[in-house]
Every structure is written in C-alpha cells, then in structure tokens.
Protein backbone atom coordinates (compact mmCIF):
# COMPACT_ATOMS: atom_id res chain seq x y z
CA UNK A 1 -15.44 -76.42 11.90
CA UNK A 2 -18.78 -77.93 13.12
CA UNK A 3 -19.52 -79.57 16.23
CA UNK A 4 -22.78 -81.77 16.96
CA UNK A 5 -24.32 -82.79 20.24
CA UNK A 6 -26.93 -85.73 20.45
CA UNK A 7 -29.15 -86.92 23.00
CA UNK A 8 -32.50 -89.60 22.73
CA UNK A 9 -33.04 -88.80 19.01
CA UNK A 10 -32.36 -85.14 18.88
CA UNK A 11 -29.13 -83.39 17.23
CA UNK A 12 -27.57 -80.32 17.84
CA UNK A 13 -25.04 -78.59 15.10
CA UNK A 14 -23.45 -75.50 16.15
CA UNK A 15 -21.77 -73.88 13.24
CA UNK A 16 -19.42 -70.91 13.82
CA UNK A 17 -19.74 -67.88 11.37
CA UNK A 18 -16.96 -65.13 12.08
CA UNK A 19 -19.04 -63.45 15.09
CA UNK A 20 -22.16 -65.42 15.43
CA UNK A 21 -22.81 -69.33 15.45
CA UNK A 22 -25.82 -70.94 13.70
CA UNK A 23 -27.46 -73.75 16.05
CA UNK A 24 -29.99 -76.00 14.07
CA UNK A 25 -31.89 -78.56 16.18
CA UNK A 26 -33.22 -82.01 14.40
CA UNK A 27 -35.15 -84.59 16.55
CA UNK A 28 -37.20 -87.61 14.92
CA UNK A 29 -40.18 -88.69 16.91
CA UNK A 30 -42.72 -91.85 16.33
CA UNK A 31 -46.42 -90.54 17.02
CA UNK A 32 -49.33 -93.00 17.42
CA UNK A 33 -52.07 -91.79 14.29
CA UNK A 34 -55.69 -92.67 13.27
CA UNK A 35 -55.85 -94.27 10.14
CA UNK A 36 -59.13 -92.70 8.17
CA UNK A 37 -60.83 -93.87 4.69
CA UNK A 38 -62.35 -92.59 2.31
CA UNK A 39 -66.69 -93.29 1.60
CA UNK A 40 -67.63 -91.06 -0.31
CA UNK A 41 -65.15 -89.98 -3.30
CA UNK A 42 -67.97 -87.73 -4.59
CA UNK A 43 -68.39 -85.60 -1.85
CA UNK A 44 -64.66 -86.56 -0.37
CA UNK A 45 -66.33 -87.98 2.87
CA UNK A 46 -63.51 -89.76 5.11
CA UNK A 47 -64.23 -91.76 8.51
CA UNK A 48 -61.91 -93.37 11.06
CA UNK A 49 -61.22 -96.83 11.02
CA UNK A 50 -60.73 -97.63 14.63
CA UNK A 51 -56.79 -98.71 13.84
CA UNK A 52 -53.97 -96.42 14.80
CA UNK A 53 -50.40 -97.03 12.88
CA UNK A 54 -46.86 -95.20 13.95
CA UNK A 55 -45.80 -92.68 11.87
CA UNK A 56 -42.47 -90.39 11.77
CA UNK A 57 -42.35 -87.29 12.32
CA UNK A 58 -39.36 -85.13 11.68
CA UNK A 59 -38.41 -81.57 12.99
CA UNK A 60 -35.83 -79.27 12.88
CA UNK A 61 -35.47 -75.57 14.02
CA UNK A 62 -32.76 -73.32 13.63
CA UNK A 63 -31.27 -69.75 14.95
CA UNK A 64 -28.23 -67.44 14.60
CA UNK A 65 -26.19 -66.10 17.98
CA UNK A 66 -23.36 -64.83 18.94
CA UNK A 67 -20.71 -67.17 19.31
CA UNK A 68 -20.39 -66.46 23.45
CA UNK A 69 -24.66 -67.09 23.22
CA UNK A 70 -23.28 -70.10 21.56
CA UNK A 71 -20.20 -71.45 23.80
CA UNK A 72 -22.90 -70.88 26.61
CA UNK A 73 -25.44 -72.93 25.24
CA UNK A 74 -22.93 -75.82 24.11
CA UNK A 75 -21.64 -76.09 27.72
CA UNK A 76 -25.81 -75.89 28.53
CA UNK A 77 -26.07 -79.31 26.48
CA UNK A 78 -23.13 -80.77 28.00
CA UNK A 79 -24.34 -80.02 31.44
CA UNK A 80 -27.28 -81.90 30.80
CA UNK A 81 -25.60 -84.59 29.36
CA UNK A 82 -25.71 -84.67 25.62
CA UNK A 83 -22.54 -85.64 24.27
C-alpha cells in the first residue's frame, strides 16, 4: 500500500517495505533562463540574447527509514498542511 501527500507542486510517496518505508519527493518548478546563440560554430562561441524564456525543471529525491521515521514524518506533512 502507498500513500502520497501533495502540496504547491511537490509530491510525497511513502512506500512501506516490511521494517523501513521509502519516501521519494518530486516537485516541478518553472525557472526564468537566458536564451544564448551560437556565433561562432568554428570555435563554438555562444552569446546571450537579452531574452529570457520559462523553462521546467523537474526534481525528485528519495531515502529509506524506518517505518516509525516514516509515520513521524507523514504526520510532519500533515501538520503543515499537505494533504
């Protein structure tokens, strides 16, 4: 049995294992980057162009506890309002 927790963007799974519980963490965020060009193929020369564009950027993390490390960090989420 799996349970997820989600909150602005970000996901929690907790998966229990017999004595420990993996937790893996995904979140999505849109960052604001430079857009750059390319001048000079030959030497592989780039410049900025002045414009910026949103791109997505996903991360996840993961860990292994013990379940009670686990229960404690579910109610920890709760707590705090994800749901």
């Amino acid at each position: 049995m799996t349970f997820t927790l989600g909150l602005n963007g970000e996901t929690a799974t907790f998966t229990p294992n017999g004595a420990y519980t993996e937790i893996e963490i995904t979140d999505t965020q849109m960052v604001e980057a430079r857009v750059m060009e390319c001048w000079n193929e030959w030497h592989g020369l780039h410049r900025f162009t002045g414009e910026t564009q949103l791109v997505e950027v996903k991360g996840k993390s993961w860990t292994e506890v013990t379940t009670e490390k686990a229960r404690a960090r579910y109610a920890q989420l709760k707590a705090q309002g994800w749901n």
